[in-house]
PDB file of N, CA and C in Angstrom:
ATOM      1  N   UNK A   1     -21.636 -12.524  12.410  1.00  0.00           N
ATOM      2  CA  UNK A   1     -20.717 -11.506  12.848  1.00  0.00           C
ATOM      3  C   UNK A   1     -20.394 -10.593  11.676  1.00  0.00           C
ATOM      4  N   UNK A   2     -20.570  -9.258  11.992  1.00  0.00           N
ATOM      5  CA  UNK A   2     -20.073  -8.171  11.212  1.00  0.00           C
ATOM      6  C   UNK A   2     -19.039  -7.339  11.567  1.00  0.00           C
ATOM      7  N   UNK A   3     -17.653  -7.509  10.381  1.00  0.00           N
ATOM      8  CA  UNK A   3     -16.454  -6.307  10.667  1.00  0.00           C
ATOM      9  C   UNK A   3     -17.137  -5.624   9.615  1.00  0.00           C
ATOM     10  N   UNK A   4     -16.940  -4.271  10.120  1.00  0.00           N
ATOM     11  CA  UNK A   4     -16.734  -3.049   9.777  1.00  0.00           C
ATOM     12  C   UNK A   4     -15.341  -2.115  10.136  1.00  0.00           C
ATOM     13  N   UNK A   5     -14.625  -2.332   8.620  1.00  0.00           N
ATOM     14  CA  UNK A   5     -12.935  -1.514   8.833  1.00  0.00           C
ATOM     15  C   UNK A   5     -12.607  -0.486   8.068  1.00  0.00           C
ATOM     16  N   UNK A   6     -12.491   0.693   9.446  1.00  0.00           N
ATOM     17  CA  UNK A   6     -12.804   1.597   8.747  1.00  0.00           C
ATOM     18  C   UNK A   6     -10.905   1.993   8.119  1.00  0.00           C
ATOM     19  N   UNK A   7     -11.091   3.059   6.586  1.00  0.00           N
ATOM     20  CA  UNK A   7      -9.504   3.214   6.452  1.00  0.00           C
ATOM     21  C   UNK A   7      -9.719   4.530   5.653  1.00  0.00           C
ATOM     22  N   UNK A   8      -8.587   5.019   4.665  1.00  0.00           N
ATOM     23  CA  UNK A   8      -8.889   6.520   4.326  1.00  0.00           C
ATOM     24  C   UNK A   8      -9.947   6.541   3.468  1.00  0.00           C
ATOM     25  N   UNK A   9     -10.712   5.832   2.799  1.00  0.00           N
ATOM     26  CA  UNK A   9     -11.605   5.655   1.885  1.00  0.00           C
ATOM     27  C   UNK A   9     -12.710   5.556   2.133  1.00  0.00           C
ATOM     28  N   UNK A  10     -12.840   5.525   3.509  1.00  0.00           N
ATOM     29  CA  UNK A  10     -14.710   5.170   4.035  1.00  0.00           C
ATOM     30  C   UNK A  10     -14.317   3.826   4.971  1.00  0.00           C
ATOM     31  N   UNK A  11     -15.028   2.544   4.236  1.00  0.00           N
ATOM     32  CA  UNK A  11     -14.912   1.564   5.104  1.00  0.00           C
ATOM     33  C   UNK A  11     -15.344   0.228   4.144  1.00  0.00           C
ATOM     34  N   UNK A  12     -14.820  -0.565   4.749  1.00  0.00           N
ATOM     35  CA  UNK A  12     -15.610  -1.984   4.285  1.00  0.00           C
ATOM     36  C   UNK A  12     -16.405  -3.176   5.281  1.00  0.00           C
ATOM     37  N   UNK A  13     -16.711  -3.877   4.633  1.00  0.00           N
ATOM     38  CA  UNK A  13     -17.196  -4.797   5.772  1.00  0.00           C
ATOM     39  C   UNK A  13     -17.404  -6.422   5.633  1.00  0.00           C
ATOM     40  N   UNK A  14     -17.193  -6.843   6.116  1.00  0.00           N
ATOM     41  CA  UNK A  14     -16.825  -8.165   6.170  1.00  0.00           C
ATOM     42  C   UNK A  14     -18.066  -9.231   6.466  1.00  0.00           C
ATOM     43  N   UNK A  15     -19.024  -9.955   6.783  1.00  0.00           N
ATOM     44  CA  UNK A  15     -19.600 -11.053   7.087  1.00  0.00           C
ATOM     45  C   UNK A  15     -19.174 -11.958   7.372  1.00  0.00           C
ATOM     46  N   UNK A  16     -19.483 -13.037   8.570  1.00  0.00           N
ATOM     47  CA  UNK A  16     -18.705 -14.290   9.001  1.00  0.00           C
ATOM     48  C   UNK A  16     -20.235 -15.122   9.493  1.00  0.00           C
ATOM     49  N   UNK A  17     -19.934 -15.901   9.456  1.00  0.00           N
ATOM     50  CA  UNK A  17     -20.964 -17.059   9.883  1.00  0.00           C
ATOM     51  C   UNK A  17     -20.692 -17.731  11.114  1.00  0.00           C
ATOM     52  N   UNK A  18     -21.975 -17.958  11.839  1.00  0.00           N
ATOM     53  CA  UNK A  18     -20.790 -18.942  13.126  1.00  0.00           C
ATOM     54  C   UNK A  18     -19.822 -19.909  13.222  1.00  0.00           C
ATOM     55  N   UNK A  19     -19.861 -20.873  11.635  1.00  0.00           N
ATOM     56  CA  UNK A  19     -19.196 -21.751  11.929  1.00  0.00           C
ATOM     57  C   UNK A  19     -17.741 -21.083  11.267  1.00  0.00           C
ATOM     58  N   UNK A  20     -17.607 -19.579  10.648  1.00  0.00           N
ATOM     59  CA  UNK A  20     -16.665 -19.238  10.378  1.00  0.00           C
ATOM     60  C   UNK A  20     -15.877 -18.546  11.264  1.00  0.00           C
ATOM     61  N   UNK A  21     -15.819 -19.046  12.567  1.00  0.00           N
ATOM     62  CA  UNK A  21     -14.997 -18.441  13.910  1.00  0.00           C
ATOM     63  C   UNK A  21     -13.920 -18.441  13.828  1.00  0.00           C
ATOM     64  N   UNK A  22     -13.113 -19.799  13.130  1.00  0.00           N
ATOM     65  CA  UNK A  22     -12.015 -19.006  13.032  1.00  0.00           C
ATOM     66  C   UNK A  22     -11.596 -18.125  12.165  1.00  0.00           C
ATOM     67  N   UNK A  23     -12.001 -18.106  11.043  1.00  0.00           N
ATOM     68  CA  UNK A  23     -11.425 -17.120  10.203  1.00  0.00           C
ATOM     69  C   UNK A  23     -12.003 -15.738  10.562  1.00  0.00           C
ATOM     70  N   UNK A  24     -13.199 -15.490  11.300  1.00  0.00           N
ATOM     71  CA  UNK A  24     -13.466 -14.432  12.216  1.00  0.00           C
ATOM     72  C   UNK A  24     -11.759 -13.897  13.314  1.00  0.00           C
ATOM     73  N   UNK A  25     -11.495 -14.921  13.746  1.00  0.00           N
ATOM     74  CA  UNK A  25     -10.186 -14.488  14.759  1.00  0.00           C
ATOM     75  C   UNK A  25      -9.431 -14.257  14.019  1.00  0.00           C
ATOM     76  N   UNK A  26      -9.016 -15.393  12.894  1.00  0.00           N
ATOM     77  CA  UNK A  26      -7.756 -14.735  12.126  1.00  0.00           C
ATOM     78  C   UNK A  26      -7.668 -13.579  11.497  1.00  0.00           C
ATOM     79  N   UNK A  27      -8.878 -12.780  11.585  1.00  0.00           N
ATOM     80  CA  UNK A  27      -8.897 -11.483  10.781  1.00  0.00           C
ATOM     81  C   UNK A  27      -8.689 -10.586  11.764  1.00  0.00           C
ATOM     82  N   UNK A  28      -9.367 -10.920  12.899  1.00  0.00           N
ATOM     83  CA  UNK A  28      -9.318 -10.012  14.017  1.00  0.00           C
ATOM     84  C   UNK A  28      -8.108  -9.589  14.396  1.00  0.00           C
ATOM     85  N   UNK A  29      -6.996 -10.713  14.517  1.00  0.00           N
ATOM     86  CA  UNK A  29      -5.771 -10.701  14.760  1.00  0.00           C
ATOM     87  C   UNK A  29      -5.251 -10.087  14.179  1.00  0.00           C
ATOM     88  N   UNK A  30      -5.052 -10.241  12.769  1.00  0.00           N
ATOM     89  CA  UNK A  30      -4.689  -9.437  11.323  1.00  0.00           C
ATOM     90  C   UNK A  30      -4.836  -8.112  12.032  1.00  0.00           C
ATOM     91  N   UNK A  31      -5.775  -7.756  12.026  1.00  0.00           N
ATOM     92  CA  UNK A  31      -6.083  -6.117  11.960  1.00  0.00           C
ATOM     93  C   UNK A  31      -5.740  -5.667  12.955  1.00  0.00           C
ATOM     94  N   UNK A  32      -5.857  -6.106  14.372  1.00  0.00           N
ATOM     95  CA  UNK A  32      -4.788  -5.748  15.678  1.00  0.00           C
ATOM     96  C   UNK A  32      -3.592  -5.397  14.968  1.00  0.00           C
ATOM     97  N   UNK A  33      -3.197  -6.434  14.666  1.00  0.00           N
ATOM     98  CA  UNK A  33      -2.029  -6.425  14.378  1.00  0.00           C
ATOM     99  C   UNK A  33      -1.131  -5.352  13.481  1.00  0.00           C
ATOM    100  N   UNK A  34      -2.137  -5.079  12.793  1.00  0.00           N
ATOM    101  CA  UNK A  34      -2.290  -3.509  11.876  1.00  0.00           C
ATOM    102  C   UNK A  34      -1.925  -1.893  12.340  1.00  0.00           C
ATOM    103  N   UNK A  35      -2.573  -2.418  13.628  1.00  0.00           N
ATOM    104  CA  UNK A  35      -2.159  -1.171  14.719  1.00  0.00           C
ATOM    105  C   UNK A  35      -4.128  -0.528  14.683  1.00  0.00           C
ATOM    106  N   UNK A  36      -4.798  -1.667  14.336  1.00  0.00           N
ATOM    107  CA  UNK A  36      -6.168  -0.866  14.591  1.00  0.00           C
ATOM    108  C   UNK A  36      -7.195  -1.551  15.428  1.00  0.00           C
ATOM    109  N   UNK A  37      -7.825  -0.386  16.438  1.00  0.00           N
ATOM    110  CA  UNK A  37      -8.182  -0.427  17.659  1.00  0.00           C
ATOM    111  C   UNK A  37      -9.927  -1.091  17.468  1.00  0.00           C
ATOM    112  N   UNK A  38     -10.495  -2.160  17.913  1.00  0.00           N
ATOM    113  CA  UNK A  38     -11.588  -3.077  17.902  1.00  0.00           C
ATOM    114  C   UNK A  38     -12.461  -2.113  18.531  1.00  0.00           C
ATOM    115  N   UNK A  39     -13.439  -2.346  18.434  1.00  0.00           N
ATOM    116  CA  UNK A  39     -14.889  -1.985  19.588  1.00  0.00           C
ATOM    117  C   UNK A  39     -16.550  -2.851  19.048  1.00  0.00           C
ATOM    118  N   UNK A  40     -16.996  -3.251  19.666  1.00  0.00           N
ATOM    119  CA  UNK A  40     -17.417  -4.711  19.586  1.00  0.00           C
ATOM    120  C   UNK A  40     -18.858  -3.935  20.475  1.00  0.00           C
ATOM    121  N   UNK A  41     -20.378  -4.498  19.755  1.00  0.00           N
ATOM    122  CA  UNK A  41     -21.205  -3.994  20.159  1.00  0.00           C
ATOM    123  C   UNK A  41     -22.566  -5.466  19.794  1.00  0.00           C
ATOM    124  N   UNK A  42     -23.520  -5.833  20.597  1.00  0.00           N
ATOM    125  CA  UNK A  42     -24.307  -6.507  19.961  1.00  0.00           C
ATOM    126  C   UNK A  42     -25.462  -5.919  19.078  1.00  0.00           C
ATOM    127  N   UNK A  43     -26.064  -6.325  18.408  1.00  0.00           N
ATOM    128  CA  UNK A  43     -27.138  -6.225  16.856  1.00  0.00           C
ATOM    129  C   UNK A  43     -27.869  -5.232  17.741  1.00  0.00           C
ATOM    130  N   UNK A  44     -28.162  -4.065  17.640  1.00  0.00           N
ATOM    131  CA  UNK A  44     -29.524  -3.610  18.265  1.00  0.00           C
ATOM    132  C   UNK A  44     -29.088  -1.817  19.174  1.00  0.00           C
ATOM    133  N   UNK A  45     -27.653  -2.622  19.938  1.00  0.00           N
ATOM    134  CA  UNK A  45     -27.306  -1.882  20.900  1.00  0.00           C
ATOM    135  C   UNK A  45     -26.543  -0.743  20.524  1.00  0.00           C
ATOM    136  N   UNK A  46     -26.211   0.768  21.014  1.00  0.00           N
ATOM    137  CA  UNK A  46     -25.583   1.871  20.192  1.00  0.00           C
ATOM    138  C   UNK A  46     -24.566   2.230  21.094  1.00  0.00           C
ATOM    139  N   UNK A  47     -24.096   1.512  22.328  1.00  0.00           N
ATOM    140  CA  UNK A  47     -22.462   1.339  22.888  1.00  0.00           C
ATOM    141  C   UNK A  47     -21.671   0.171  22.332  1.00  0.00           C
ATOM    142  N   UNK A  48     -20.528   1.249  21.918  1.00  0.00           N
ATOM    143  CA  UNK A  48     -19.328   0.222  21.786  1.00  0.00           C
ATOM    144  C   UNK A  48     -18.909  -0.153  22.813  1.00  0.00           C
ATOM    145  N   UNK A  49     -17.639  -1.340  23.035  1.00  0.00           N
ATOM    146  CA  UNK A  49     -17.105  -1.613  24.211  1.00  0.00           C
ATOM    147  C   UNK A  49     -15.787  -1.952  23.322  1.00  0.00           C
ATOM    148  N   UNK A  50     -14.917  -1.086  23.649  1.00  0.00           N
ATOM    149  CA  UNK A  50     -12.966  -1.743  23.456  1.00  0.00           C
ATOM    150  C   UNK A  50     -12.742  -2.763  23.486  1.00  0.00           C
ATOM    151  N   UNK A  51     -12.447  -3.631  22.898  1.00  0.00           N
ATOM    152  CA  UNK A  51     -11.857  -5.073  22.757  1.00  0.00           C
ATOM    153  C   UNK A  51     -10.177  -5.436  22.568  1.00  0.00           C
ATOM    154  N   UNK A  52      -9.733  -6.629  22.584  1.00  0.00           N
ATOM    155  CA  UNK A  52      -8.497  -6.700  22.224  1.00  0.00           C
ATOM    156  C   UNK A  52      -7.973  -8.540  22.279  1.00  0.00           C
ATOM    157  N   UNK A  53      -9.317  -9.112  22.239  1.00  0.00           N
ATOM    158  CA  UNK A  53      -9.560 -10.638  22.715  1.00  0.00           C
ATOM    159  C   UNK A  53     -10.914 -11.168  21.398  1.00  0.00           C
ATOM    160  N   UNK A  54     -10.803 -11.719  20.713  1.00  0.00           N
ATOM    161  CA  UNK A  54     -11.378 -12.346  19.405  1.00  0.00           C
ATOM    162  C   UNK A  54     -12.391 -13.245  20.600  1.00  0.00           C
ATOM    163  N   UNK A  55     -12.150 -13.660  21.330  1.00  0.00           N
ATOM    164  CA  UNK A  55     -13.262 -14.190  21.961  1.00  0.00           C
ATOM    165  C   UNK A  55     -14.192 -13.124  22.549  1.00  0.00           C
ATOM    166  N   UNK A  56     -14.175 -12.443  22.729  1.00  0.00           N
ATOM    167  CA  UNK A  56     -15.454 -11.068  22.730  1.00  0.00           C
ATOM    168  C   UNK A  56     -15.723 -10.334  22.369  1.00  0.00           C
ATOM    169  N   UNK A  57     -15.657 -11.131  20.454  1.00  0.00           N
ATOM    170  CA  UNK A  57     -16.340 -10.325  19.593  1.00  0.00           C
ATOM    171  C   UNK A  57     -17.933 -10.762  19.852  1.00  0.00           C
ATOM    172  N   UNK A  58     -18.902  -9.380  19.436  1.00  0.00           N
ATOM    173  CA  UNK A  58     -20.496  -9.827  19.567  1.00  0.00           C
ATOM    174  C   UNK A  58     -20.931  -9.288  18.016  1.00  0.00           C
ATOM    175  N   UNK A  59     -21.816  -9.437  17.811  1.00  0.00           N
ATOM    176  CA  UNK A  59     -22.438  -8.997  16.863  1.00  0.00           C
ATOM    177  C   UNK A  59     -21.948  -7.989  15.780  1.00  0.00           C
ATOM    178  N   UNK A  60     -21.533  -7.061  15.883  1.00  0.00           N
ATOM    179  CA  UNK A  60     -20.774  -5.715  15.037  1.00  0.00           C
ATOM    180  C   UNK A  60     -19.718  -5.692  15.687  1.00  0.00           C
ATOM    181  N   UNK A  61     -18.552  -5.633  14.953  1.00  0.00           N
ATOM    182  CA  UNK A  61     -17.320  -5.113  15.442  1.00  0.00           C
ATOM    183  C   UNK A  61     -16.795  -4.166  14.280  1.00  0.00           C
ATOM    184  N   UNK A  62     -16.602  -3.125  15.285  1.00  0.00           N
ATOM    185  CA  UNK A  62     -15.838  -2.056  14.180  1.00  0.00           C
ATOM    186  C   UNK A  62     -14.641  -2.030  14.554  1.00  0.00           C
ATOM    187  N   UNK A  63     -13.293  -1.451  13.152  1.00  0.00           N
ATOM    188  CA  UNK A  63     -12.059  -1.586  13.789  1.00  0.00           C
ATOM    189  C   UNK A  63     -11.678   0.044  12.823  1.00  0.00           C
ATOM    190  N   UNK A  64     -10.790   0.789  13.809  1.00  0.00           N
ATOM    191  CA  UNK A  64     -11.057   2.153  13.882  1.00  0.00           C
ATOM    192  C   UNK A  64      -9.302   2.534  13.460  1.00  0.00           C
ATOM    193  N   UNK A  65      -8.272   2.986  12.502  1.00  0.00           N
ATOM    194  CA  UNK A  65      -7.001   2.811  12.562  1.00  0.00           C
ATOM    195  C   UNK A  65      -6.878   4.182  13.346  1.00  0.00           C
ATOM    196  N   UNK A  66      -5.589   3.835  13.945  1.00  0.00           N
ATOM    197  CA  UNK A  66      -4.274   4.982  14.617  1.00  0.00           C
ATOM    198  C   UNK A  66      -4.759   6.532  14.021  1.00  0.00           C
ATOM    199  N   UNK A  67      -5.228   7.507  14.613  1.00  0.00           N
ATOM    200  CA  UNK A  67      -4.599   8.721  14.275  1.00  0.00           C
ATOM    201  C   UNK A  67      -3.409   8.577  14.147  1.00  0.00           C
ATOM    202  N   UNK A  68      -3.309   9.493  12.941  1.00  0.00           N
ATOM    203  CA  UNK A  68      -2.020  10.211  12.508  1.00  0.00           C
ATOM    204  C   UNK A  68      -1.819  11.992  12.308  1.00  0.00           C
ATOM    205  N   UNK A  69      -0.913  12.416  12.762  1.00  0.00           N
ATOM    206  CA  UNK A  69      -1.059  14.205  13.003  1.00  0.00           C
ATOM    207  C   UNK A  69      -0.342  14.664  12.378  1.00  0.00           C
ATOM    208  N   UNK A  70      -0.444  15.648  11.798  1.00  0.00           N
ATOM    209  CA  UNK A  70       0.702  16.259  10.867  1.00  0.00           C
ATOM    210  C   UNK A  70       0.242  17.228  10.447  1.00  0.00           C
TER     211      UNK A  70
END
């Protein structure tokens, strides 16, 4: 599993292993929790799909923060 989080600087990215599921969720959560919006795609494929459930993360997950306007 790959996060990709994006913030004002570009982005970073994360690696997880399968047997690292949970610390896959606990990050996931984290970053919800952040106020930033998931979209979850498998290895290959070029649609995202909205997420908001650590159990349907697939392959790439990108996490995208809040516009802000001013």
């Amino acid at each position: 599993m790959k996060f990709s989080i994006m913030d004002t600087t570009g982005h970073s990215t994360v690696e997880f292993t399968d047997e690292q599921k949970a610390e896959a969720d606990a990050k996931f959560r984290a970053l919800i929790g952040e106020g930033k919006t998931a979209a979850t795609r498998k290895a290959g494929e070029t649609d995202y799909k909205v997420i908001k459930d650590p159990a349907k993360i697939e392959d790439e997950t990108l996490f995208v923060p809040q516009l802000r306007g001013g």
